[in-house]
Protein backbone atom coordinates (compact mmCIF):
# COMPACT_ATOMS: atom_id res chain seq x y z
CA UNK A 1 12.93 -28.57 9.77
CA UNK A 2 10.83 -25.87 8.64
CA UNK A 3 8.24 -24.92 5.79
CA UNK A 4 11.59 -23.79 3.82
CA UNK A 5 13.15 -26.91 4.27
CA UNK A 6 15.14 -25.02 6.38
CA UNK A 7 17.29 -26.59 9.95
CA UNK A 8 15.89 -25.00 13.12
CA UNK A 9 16.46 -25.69 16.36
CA UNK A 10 13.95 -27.85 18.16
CA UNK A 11 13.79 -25.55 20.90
CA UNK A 12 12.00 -22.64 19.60
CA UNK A 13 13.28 -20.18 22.05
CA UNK A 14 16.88 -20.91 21.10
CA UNK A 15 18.46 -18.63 18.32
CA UNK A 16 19.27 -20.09 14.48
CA UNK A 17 22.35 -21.80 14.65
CA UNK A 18 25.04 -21.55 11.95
CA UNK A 19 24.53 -25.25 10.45
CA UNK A 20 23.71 -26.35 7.25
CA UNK A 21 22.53 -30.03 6.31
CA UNK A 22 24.39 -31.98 3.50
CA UNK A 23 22.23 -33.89 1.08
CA UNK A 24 22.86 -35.94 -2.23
CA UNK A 25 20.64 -37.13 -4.94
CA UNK A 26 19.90 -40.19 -7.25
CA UNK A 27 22.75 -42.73 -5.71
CA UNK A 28 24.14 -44.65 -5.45
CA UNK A 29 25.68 -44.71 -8.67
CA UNK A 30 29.37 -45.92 -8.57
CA UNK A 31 31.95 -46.19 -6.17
CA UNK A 32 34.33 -44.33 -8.42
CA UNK A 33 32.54 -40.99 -7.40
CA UNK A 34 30.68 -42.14 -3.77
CA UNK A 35 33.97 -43.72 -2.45
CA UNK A 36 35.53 -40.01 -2.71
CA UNK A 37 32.57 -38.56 -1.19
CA UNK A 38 32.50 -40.32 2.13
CA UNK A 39 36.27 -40.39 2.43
CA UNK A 40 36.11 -36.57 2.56
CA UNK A 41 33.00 -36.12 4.69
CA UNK A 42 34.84 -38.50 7.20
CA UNK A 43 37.75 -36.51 6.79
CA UNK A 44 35.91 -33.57 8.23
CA UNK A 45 33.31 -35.40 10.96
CA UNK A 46 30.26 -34.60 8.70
CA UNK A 47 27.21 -36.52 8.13
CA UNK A 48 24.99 -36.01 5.24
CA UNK A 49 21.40 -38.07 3.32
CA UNK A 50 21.74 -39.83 1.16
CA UNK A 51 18.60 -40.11 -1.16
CA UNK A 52 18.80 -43.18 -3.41
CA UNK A 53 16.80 -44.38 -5.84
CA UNK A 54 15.35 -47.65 -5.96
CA UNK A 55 16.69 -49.23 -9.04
CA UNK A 56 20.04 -48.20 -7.83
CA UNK A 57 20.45 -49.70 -4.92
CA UNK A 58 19.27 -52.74 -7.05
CA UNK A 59 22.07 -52.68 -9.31
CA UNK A 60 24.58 -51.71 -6.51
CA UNK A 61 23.44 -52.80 -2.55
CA UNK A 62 26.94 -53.02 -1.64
CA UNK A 63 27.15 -49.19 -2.73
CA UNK A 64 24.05 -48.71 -0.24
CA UNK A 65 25.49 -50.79 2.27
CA UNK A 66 28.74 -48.64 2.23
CA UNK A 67 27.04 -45.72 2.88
CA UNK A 68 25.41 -46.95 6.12
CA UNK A 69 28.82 -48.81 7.44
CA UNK A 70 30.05 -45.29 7.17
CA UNK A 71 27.46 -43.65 9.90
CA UNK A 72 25.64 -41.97 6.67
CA UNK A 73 21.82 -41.49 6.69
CA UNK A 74 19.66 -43.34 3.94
CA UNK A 75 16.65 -41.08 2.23
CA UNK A 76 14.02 -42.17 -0.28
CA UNK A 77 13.72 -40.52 -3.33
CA UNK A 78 11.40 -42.80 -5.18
CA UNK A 79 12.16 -46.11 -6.96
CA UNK A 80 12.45 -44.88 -10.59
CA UNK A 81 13.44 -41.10 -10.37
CA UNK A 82 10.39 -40.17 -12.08
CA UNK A 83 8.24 -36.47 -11.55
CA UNK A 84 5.66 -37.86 -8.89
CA UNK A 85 3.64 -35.15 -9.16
CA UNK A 86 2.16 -36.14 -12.57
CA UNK A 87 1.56 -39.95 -11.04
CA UNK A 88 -1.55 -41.46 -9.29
CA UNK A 89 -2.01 -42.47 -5.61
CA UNK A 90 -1.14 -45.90 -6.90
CA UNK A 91 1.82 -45.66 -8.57
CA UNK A 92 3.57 -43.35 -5.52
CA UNK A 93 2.34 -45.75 -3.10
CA UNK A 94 4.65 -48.20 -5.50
CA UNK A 95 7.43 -45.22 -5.92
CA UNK A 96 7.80 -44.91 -2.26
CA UNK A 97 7.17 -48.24 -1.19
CA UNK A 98 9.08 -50.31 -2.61
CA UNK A 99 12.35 -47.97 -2.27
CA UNK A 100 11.48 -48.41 1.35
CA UNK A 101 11.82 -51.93 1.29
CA UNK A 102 14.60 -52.42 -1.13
CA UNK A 103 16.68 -50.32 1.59
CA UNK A 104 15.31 -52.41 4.65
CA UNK A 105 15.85 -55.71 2.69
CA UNK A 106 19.88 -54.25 2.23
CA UNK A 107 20.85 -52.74 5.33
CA UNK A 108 17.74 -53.72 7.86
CA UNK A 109 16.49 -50.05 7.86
CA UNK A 110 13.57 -48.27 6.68
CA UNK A 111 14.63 -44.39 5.44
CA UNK A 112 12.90 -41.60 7.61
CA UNK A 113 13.39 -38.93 4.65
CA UNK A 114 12.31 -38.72 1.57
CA UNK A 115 13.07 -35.99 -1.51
CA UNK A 116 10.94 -36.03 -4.35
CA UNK A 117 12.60 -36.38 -7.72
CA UNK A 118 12.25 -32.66 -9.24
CA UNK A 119 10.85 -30.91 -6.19
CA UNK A 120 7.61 -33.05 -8.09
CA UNK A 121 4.84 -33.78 -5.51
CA UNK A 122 0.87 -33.50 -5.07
CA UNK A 123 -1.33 -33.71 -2.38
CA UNK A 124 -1.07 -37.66 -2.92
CA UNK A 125 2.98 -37.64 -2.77
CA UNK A 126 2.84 -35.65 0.69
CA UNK A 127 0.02 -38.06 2.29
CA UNK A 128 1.81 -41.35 0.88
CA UNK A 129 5.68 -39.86 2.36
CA UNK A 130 3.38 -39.30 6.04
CA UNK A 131 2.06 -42.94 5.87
CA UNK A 132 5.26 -44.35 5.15
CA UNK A 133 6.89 -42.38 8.42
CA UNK A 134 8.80 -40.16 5.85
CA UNK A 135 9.74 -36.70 6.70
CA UNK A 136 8.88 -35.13 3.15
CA UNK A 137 12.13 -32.10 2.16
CA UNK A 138 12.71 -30.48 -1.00
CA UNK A 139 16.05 -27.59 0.09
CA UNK A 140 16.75 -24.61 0.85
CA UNK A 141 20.58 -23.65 -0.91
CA UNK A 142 21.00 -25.64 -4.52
CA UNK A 143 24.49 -26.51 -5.68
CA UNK A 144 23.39 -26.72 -9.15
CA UNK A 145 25.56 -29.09 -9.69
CA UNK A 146 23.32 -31.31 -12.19
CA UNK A 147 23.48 -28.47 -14.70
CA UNK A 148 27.03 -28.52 -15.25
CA UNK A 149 27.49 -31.42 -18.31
CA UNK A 150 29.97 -30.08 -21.06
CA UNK A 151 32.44 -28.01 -18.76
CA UNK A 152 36.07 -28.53 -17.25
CA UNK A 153 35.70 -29.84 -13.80
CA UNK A 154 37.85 -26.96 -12.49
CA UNK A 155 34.81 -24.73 -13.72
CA UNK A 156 32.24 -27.14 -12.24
CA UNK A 157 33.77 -26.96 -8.90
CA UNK A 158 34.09 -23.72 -8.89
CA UNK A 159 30.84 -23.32 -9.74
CA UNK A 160 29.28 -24.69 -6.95
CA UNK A 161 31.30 -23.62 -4.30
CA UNK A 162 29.82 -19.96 -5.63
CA UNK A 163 26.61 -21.61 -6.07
CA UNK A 164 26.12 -22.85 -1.81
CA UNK A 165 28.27 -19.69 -0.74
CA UNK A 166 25.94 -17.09 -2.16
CA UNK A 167 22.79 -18.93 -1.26
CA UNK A 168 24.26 -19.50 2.52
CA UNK A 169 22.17 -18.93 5.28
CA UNK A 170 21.76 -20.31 8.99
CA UNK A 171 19.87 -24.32 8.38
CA UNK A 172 20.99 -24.25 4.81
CA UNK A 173 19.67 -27.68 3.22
CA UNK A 174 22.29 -28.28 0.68
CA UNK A 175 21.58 -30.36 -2.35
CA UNK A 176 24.22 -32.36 -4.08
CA UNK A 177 24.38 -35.02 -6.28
CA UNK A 178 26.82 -37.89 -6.56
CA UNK A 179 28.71 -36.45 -9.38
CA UNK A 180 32.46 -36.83 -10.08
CA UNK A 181 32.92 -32.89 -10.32
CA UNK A 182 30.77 -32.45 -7.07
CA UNK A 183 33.42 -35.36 -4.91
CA UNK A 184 36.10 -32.86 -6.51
CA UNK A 185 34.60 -29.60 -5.10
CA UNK A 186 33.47 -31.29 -1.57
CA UNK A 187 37.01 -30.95 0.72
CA UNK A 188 37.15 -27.05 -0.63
CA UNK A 189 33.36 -26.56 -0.15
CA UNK A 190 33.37 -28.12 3.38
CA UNK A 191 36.26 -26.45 4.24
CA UNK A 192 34.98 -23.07 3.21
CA UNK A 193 31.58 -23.52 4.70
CA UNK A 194 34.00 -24.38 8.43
CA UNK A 195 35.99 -21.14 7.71
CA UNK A 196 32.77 -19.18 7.51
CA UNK A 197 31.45 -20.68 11.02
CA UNK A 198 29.12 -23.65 9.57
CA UNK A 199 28.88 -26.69 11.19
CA UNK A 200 27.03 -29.97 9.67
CA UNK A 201 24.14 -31.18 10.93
CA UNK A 202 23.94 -35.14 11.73
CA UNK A 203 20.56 -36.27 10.78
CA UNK A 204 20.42 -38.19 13.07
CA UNK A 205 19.27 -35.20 15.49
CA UNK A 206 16.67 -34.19 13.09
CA UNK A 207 12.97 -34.51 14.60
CA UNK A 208 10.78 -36.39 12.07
CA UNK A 209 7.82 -37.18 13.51
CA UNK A 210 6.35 -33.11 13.08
């Protein structure tokens, strides 16, 4: 990954590669919208992060659980969803902690990303995401799909199918969220993204320890 957030091939003498990485926010919420979500990226071989809040996988570990039976990737993006960028050394430590262990109590893994709620992040947030063995991301192509309350879901998905096709680029980090309108835009927005060439990057493969 690069200072963009961008996916680059590890070997720096290789050329860009026409792959993008699928990400989603703030789960995992309900399995109304997730179940959708991962049916669809099995459907079409893709792996994607999944950056869940503490509290949430709280109130829903079988949710979390689901996600890793499916071959899914677990991120940390603080317990509370709360701008960590306005909060001491203390209280990130606490943010990123314990959504580490809440995740390695539930599935016996510790996350190797983290996402800041908000892009929101200080010197502090960056040192405490390194201590913890977290490769600290933001992204590079935004679906936009959390500012789409109060329209008709044939809008919404619309909406960010235009939204990741106009920002597309070679390593595209894609944020999502785990929306109902965003499951109903992911089979056309995957399928576009294959038409154009795009593969999806399996986590997995990403180095983490730079």
């Amino acid at each position: 990954m690069n200072k963009n957030y961008d996916i680059v091939p590890i070997d720096k003498s290789a050329s860009s590669a026409k792959v993008v990485l699928l990400t989603f926010d703030d789960g995992p919420k309900d399995e109304k919208t997730l179940k959708p979500i991962l049916d669809i990226l099995d459907q079409h071989h893709a792996k994607a992060i999944f950056f869940v809040n503490g509290y949430r996988v709280k109130a829903h570990p079988e949710l979390l659980k689901e996600i890793d039976r499916r071959g899914q990737t677990i991120g940390n993006h603080s317990y509370d969803h709360i701008q960590l960028g306005k909060e001491n050394a203390e209280s990130i430590k606490a943010q990123i902690g314990k959504t580490q262990d809440i995740v390695e109590a539930t599935i016996g893994k510790r996350p190797l990303f983290f996402r800041p709620p908000n892009a929101s992040a200080n010197d502090d947030v960056h040192k405490i995401a390194a201590d913890n063995g977290l490769l600290f991301m933001t992204w590079s192509n935004g679906s936009l799909d959390w500012t789409m309350s109060g329209t008709k879901i044939k809008d919404k998905t619309k909406a960010i199918i235009d939204n990741v096709t106009e920002q597309l680029h070679a390593g595209s980090n894609i944020l999502m969220h785990e929306l109902a309108w965003t499951a109903a835009a992911l089979d056309q927005l995957l399928t576009t993204l294959e038409g154009k060439g795009y593969s999806f990057v399996d986590p997995k493969a990403i180095e983490t320890d730079s």
